[in-house]
C-alpha atoms as a PDB file:
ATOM      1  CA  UNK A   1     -15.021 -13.154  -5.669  1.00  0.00           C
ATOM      2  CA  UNK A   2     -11.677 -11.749  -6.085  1.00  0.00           C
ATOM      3  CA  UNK A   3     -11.276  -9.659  -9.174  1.00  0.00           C
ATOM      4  CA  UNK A   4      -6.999  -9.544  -8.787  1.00  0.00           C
ATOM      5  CA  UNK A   5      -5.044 -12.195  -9.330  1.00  0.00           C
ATOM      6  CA  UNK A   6      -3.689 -13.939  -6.225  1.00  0.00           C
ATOM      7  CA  UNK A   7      -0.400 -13.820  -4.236  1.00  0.00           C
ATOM      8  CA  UNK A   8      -0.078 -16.176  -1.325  1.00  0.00           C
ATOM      9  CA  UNK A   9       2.729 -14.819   0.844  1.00  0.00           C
ATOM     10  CA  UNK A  10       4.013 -16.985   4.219  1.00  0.00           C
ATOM     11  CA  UNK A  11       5.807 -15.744   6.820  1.00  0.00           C
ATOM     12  CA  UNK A  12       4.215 -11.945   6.411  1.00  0.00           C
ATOM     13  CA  UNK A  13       3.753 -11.165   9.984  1.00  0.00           C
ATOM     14  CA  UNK A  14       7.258  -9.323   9.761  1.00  0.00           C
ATOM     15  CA  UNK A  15      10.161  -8.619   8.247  1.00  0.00           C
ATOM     16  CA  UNK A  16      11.142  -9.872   4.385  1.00  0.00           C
ATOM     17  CA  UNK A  17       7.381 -11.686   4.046  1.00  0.00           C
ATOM     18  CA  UNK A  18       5.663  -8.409   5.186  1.00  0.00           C
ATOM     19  CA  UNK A  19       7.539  -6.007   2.969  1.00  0.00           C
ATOM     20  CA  UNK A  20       6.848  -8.321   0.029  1.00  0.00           C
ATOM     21  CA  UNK A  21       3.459  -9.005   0.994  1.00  0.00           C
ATOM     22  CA  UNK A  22       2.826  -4.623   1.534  1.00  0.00           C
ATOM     23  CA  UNK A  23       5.153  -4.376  -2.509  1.00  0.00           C
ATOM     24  CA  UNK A  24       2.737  -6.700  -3.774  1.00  0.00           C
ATOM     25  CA  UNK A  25      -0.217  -5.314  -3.129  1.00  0.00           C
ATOM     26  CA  UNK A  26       1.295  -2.241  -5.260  1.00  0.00           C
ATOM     27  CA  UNK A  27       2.030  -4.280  -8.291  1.00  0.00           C
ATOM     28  CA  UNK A  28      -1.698  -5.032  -8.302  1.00  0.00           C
ATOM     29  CA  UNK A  29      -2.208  -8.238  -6.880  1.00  0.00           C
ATOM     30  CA  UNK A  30      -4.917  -9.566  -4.038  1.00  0.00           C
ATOM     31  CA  UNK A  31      -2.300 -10.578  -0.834  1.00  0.00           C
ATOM     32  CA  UNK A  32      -3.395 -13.145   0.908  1.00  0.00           C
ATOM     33  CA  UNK A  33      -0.389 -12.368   4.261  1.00  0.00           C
ATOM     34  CA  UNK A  34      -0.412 -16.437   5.820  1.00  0.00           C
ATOM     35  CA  UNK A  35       1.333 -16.016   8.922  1.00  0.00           C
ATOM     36  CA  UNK A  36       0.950 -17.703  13.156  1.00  0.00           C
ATOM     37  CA  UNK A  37       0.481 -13.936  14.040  1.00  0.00           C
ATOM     38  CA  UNK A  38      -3.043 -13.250  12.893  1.00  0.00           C
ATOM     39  CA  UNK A  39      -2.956  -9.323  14.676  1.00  0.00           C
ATOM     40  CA  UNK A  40      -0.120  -8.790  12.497  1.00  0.00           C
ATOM     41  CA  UNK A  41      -1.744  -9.826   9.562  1.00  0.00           C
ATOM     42  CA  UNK A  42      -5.048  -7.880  10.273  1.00  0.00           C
ATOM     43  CA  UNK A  43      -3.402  -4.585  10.747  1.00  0.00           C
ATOM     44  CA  UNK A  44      -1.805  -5.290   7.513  1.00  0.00           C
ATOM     45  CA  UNK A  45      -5.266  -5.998   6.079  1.00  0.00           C
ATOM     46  CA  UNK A  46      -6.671  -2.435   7.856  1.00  0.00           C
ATOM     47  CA  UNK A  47      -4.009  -1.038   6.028  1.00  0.00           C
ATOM     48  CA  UNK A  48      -4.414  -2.496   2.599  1.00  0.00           C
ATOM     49  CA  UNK A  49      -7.672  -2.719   2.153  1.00  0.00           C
ATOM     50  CA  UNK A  50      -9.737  -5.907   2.359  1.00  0.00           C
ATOM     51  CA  UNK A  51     -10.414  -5.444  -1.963  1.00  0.00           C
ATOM     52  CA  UNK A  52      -6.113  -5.903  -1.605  1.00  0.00           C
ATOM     53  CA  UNK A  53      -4.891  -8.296   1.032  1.00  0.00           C
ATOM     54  CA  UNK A  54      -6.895 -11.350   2.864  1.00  0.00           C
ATOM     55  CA  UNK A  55      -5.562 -12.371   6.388  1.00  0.00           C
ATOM     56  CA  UNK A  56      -4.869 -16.351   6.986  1.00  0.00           C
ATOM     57  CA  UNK A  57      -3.343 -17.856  10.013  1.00  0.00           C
ATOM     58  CA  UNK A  58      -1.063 -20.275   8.857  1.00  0.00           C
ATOM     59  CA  UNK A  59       1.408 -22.458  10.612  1.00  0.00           C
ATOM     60  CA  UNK A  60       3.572 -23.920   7.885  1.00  0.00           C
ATOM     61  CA  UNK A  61       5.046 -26.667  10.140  1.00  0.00           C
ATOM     62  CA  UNK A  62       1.318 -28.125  10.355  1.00  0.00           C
ATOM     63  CA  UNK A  63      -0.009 -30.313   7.944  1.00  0.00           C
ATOM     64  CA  UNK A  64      -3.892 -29.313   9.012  1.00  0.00           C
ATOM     65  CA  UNK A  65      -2.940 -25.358   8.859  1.00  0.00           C
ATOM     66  CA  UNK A  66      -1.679 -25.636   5.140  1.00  0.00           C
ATOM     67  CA  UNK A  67      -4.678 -27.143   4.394  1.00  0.00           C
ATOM     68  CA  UNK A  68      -6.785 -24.597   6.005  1.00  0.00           C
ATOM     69  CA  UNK A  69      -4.682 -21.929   3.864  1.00  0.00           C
ATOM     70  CA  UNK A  70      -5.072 -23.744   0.598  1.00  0.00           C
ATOM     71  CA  UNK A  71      -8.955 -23.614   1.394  1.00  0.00           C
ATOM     72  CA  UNK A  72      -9.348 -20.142   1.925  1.00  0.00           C
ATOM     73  CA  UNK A  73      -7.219 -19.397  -1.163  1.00  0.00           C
ATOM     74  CA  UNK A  74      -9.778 -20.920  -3.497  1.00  0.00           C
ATOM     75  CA  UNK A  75     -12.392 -19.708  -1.400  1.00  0.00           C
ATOM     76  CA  UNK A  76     -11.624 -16.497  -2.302  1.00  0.00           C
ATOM     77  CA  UNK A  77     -12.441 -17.329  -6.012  1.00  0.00           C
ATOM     78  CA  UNK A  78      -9.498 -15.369  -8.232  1.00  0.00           C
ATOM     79  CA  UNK A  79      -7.241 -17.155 -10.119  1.00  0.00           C
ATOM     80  CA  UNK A  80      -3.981 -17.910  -7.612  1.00  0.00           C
ATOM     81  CA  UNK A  81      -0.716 -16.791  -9.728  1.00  0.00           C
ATOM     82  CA  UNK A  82       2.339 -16.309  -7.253  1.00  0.00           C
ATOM     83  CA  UNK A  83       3.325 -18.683  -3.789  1.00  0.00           C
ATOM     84  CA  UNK A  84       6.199 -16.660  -2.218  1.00  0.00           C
ATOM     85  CA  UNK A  85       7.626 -19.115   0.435  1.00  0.00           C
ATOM     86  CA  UNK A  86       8.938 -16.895   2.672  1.00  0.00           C
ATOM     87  CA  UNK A  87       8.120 -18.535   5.958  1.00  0.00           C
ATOM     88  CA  UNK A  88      11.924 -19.836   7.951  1.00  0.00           C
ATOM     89  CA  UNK A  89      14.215 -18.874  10.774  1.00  0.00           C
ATOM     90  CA  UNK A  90      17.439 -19.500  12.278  1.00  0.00           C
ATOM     91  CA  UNK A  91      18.420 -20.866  15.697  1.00  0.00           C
ATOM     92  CA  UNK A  92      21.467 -20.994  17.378  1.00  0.00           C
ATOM     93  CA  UNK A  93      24.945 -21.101  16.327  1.00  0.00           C
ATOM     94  CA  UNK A  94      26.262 -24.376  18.379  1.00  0.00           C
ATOM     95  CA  UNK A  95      28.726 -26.330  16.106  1.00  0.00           C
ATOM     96  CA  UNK A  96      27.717 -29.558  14.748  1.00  0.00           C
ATOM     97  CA  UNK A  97      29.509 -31.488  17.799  1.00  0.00           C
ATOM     98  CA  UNK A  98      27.455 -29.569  20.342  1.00  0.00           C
ATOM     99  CA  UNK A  99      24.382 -28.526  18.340  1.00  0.00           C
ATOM    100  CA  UNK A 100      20.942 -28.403  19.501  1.00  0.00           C
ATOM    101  CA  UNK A 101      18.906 -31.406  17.653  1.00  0.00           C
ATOM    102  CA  UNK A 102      15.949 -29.806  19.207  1.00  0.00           C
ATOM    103  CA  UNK A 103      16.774 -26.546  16.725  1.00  0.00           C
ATOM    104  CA  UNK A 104      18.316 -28.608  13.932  1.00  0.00           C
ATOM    105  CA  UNK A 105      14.899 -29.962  13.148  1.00  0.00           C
ATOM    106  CA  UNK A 106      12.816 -27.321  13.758  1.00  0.00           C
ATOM    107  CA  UNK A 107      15.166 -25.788  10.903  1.00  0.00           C
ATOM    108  CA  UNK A 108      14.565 -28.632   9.071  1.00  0.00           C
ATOM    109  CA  UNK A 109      10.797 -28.577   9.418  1.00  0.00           C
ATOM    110  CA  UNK A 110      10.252 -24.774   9.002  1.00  0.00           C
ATOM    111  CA  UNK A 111      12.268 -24.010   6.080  1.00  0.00           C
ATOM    112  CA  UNK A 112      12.190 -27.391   4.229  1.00  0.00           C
ATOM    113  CA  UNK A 113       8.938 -29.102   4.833  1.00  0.00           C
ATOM    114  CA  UNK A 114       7.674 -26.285   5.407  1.00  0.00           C
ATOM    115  CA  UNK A 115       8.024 -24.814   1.837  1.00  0.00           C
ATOM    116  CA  UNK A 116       7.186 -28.483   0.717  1.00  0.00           C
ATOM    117  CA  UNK A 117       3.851 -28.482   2.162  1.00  0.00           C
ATOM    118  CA  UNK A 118       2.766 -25.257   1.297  1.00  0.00           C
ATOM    119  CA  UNK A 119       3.915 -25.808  -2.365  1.00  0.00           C
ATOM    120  CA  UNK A 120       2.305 -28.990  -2.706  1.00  0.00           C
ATOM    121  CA  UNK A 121      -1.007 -27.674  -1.535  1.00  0.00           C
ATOM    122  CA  UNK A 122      -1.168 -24.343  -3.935  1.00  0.00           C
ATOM    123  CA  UNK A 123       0.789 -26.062  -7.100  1.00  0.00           C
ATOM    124  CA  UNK A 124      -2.406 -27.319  -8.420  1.00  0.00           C
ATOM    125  CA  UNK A 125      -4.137 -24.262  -8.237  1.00  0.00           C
ATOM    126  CA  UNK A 126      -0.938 -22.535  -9.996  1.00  0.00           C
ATOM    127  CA  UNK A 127      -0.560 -24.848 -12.559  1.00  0.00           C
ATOM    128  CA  UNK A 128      -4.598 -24.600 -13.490  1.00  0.00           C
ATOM    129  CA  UNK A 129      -3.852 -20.645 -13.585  1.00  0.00           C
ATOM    130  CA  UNK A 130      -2.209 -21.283 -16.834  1.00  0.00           C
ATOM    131  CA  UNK A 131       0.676 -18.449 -15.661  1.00  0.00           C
ATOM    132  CA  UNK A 132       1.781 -19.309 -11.788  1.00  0.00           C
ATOM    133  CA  UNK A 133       4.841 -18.326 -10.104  1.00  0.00           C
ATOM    134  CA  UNK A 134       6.612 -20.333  -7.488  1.00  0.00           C
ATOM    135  CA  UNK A 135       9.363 -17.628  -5.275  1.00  0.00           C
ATOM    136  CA  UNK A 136      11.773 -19.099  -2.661  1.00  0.00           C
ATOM    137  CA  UNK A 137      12.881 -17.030  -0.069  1.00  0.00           C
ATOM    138  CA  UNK A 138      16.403 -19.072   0.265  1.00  0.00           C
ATOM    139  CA  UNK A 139      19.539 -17.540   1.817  1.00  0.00           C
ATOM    140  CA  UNK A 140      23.856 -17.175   0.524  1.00  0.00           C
ATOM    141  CA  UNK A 141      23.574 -20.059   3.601  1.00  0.00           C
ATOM    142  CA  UNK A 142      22.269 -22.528   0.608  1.00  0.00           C
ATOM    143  CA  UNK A 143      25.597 -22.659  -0.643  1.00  0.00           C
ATOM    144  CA  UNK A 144      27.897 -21.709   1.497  1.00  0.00           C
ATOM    145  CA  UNK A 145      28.381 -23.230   4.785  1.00  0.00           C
ATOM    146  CA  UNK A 146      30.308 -21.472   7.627  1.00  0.00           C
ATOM    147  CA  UNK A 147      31.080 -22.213  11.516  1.00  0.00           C
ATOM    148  CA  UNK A 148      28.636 -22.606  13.823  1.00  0.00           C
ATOM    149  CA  UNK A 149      25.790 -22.374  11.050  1.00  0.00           C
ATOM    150  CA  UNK A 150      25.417 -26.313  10.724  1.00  0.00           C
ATOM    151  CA  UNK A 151      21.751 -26.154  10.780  1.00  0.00           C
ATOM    152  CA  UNK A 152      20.864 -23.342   8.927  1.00  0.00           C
ATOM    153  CA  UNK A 153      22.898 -24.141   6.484  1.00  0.00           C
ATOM    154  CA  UNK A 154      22.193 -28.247   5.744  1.00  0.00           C
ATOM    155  CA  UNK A 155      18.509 -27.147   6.327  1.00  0.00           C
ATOM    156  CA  UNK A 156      19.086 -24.110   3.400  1.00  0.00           C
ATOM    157  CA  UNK A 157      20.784 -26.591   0.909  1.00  0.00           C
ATOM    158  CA  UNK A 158      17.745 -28.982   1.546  1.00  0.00           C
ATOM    159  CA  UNK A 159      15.568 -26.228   0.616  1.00  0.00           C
ATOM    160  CA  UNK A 160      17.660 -25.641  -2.664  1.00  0.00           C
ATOM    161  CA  UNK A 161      17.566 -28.802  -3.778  1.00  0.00           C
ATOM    162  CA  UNK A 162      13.935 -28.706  -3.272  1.00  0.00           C
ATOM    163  CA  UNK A 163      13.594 -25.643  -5.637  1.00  0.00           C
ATOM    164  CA  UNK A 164      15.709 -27.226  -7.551  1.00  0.00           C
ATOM    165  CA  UNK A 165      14.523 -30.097  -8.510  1.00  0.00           C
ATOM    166  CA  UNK A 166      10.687 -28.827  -8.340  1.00  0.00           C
ATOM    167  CA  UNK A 167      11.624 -27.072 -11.328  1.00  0.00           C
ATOM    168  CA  UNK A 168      13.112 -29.747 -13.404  1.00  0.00           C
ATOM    169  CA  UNK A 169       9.907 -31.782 -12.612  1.00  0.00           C
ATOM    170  CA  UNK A 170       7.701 -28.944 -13.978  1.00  0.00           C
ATOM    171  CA  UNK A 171       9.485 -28.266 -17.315  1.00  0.00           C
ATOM    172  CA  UNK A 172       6.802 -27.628 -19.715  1.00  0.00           C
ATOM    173  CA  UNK A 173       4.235 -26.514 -17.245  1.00  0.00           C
ATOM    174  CA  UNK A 174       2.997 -23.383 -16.966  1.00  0.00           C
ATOM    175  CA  UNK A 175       4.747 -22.638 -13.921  1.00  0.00           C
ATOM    176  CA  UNK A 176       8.204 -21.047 -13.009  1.00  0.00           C
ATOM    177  CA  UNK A 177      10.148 -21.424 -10.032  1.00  0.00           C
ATOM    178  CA  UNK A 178      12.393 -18.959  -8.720  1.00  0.00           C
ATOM    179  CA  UNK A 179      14.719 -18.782  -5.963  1.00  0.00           C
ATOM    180  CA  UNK A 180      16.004 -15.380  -3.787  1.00  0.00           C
ATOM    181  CA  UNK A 181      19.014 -16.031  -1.741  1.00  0.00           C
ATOM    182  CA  UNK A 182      19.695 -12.957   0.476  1.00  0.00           C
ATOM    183  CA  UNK A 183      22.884 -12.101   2.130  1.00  0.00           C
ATOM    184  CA  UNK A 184      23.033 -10.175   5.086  1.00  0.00           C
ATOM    185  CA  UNK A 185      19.661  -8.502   5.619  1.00  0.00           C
ATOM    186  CA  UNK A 186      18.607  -6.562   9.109  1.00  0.00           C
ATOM    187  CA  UNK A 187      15.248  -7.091  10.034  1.00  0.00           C
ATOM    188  CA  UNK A 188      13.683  -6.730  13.076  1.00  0.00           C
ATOM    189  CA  UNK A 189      13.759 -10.164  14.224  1.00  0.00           C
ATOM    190  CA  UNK A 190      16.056 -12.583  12.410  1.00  0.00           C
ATOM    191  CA  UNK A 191      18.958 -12.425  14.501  1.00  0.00           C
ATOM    192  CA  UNK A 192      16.942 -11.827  17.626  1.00  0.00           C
ATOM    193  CA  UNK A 193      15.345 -15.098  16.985  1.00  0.00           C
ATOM    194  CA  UNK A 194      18.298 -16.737  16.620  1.00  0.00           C
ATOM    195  CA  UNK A 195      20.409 -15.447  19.523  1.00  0.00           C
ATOM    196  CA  UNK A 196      17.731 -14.772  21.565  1.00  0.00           C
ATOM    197  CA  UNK A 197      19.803 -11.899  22.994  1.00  0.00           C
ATOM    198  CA  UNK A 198      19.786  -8.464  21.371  1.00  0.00           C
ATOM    199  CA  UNK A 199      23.156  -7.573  21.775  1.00  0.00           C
ATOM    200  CA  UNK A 200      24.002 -10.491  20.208  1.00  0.00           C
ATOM    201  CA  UNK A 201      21.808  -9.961  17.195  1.00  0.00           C
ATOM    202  CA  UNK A 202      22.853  -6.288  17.074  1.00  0.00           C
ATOM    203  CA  UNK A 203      26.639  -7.898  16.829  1.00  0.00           C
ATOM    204  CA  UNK A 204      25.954  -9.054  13.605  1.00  0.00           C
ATOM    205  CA  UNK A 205      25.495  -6.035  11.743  1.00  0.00           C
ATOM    206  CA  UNK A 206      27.991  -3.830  13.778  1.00  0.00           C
ATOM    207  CA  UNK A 207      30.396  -1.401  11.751  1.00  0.00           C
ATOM    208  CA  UNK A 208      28.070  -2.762   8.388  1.00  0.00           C
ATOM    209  CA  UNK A 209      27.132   0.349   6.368  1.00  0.00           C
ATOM    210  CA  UNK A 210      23.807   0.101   4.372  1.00  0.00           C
ATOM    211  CA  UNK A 211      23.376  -3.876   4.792  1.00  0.00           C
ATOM    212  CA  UNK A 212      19.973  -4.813   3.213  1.00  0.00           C
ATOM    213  CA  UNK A 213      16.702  -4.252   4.525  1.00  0.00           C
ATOM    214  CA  UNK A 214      13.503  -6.249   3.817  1.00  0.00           C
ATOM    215  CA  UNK A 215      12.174  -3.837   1.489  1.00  0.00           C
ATOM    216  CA  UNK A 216      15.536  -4.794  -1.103  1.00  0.00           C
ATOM    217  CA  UNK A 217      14.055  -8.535  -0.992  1.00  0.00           C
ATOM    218  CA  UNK A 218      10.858  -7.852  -1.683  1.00  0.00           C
ATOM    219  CA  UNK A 219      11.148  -5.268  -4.433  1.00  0.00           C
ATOM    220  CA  UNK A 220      13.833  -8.427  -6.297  1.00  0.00           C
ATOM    221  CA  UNK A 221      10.552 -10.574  -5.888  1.00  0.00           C
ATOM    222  CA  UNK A 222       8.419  -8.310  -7.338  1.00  0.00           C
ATOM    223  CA  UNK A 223      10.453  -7.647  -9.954  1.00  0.00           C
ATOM    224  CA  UNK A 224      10.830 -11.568 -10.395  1.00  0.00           C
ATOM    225  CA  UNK A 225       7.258 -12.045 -10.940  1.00  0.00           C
ATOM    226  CA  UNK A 226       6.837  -9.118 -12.998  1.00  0.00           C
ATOM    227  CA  UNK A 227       8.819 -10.204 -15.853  1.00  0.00           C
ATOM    228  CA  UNK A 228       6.746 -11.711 -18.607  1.00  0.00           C
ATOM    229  CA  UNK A 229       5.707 -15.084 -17.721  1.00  0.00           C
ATOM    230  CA  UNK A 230       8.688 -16.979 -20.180  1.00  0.00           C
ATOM    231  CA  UNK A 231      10.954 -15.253 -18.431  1.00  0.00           C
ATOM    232  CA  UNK A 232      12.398 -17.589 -15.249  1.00  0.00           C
ATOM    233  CA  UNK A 233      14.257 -15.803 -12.748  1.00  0.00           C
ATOM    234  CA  UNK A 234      16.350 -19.340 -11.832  1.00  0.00           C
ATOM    235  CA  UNK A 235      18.366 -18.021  -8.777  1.00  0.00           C
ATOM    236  CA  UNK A 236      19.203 -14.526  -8.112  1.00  0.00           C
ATOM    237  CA  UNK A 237      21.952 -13.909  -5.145  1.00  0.00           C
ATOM    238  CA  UNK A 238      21.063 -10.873  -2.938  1.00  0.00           C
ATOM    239  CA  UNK A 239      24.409  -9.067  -0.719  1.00  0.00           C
ATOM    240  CA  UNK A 240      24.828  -5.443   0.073  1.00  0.00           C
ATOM    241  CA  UNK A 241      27.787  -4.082  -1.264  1.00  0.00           C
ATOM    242  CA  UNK A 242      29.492  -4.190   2.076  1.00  0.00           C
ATOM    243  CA  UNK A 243      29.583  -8.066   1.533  1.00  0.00           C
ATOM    244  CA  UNK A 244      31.649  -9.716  -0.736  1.00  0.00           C
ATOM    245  CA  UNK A 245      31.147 -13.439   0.559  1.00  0.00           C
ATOM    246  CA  UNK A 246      29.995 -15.084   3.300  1.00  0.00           C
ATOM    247  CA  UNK A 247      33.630 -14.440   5.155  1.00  0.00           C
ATOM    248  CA  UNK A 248      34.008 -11.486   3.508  1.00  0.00           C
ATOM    249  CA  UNK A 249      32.177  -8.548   5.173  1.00  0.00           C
ATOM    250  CA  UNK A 250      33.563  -4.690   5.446  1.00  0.00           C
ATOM    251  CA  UNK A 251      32.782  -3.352   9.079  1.00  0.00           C
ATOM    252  CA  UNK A 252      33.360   0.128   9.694  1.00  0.00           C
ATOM    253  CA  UNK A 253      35.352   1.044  12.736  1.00  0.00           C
ATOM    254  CA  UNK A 254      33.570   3.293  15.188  1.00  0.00           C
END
């Protein structure tokens, strides 16, 4: 039986989910890294130690696989106090009168339903915690919408009003709900996923000094889920300084 108390963590095969899922592990609690890449995950686990993190393939676009990572959390027997929905992606940049509905609704599925499903299968084990945590990795693309980002961003305002309303139903449960909307943030696969090109992805960031790294995101969620439990972090808006708005970024010249 798990002695910690519990942080489920999806999408922590890279990137933001597996710099908050290595963070956590420092504030003290037991990780359990849910992610399709199960190598990723173990070598994460090597690293850790298996008293700190517990390895779960998840797929959160399958109904079945949440299941299956709802099961081994209570398996594991510790009381389950943070869900950091971190699990979501990007694809393409075709404008609405040309865009992929192929990609539009694996947007839709991944970042939206996704998050639904894996809430919905964890909340009751958060709520009988007596002190759970809810974190949604969101994005500036929640409320701001820009060209060529149709899909992202109606699937990112979906996911807000998800949060959003999730936390007006739980008023007066022991259970907060926060949301992390990152600006511009250079992982190692975000763009590349989305362009499928690295020059492309490399594009994005080019002349940016210091944009964010997934480190900054995770240490705002730990710090989110650190505060004392009646303290609800509602929304807190992530840019590096080099970005203003979403229009509004300083690029270097080279």
């Amino acid at each position: 039986m798990v002695q910690k108390n519990i942080a489920v963590v999806t999408g922590a095969s890279s990137g933001i989910g597996a710099a908050t899922a290595r963070r956590l592990v420092t504030e003290g609690f037991h990780v359990v890294a849910a992610a399709r890449r199960v190598d990723r995950l173990e070598a994460f686990v090597k690293e850790a130690g298996e008293d700190a993190a517990t390895a779960v393939a998840c797929d959160v676009t399958s109904d079945e696989s949440v299941t299956g990572l709802a099961a081994a959390v209570a398996g594991l027997g510790g009381r389950l106090t943070v869900l950091v929905n971190n699990a979501g992606g990007a694809r393409g940049m075709d404008p609405v009168a040309g865009g992929s509905v192929a990609d539009w609704q694996w947007m839709y599925d991944v970042n939206v339903l996704g998050t639904l499903r894996v809430t919905q299968a964890l909340l009751p084990a958060l709520e009988a915690g007596g002190a759970g945590t809810v974190v949604t990795v969101g994005s500036t693309a929640a409320f701001t919408v820009y060209e060529g980002g149709g899909g992202y961003t109606a699937a990112k305002h979906a996911q807000n009003a998800l949060v959003g309303t999730l936390r007006l139903e739980l008023a007066g449960k022991p259970v907060r709900v926060v949301e992390i909307d990152p600006g511009m943030v250079r992982t190692e696969e975000f763009s590349l996923n989305r362009f499928g090109d690295a020059a492309k992805a490399d594009a994005v960031y080019a002349g940016v000094r210091e944009p964010l790294v997934a480190d900054d995101i995770a240490d705002c969620i730990a710090w989110a889920t650190t505060r004392p439990q009646h303290v609800n972090v509602d929304r807190l808006v992530v840019r590096p300084i080099a970005q203003a708005a979403q229009h509004k970024v300083v690029r270097e010249q080279g």
